[in-house]
C-alpha atoms as a PDB file:
ATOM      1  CA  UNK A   1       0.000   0.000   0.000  1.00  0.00           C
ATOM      2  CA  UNK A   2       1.409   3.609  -0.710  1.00  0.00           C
ATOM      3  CA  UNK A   3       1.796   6.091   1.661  1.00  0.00           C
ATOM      4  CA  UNK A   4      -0.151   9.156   1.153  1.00  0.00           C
ATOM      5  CA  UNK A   5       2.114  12.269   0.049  1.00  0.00           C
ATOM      6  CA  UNK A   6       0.692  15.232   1.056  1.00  0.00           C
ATOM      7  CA  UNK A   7       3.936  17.085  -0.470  1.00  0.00           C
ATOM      8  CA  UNK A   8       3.196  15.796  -3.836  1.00  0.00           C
ATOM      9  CA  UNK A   9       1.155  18.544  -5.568  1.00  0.00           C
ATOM     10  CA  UNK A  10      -0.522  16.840  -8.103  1.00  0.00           C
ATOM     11  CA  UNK A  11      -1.760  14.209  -5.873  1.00  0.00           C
ATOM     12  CA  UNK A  12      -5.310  13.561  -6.643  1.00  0.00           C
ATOM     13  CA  UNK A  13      -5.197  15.339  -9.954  1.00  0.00           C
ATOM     14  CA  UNK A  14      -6.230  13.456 -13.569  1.00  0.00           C
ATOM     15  CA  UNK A  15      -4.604  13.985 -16.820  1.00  0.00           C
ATOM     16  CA  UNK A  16      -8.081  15.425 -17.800  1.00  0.00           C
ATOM     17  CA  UNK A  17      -8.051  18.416 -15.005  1.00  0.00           C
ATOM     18  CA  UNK A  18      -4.376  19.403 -15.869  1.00  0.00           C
ATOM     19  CA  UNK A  19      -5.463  19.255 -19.962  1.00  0.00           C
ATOM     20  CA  UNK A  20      -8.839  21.055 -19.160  1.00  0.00           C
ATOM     21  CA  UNK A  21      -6.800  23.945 -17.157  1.00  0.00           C
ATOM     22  CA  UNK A  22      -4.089  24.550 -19.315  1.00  0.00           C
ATOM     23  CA  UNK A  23      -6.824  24.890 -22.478  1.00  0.00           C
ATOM     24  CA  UNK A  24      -8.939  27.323 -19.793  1.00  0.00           C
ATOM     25  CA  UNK A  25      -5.413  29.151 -19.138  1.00  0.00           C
ATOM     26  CA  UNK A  26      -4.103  29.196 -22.660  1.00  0.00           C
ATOM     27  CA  UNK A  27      -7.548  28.550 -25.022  1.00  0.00           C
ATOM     28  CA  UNK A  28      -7.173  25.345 -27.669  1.00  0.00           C
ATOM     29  CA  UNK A  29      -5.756  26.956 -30.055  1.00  0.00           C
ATOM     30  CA  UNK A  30      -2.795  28.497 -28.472  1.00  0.00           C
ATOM     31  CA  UNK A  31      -2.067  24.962 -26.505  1.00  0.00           C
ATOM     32  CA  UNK A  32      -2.399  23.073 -29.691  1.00  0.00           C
ATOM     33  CA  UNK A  33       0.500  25.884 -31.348  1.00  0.00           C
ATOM     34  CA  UNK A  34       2.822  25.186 -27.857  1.00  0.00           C
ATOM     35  CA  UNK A  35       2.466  21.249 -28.300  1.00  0.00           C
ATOM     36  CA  UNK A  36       5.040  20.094 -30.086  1.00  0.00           C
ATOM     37  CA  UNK A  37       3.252  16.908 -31.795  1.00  0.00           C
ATOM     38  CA  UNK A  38       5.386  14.480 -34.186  1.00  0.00           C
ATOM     39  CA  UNK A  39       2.738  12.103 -35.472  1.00  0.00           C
ATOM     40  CA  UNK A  40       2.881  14.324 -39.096  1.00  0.00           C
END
């Protein structure tokens, strides 16, 4: 069983909240531009 980490700030957090903030902080667009993406 793991210890809980109550130093570790992204404890509790899903992929989906951190995506879903960063598009609220930066708009789709913008993030999409920042992304570097090599599947072309």
């Amino acid at each position: 069983m793991q210890d809980f980490n109550p130093k570790d700030p992204l404890h509790g957090i899903t992929l989906k909240q951190i995506v879903e903030g960063l598009v609220a902080y930066y708009g789709f667009d913008t993030l999409g531009e920042l992304i570097k993406n090599k599947m072309l």
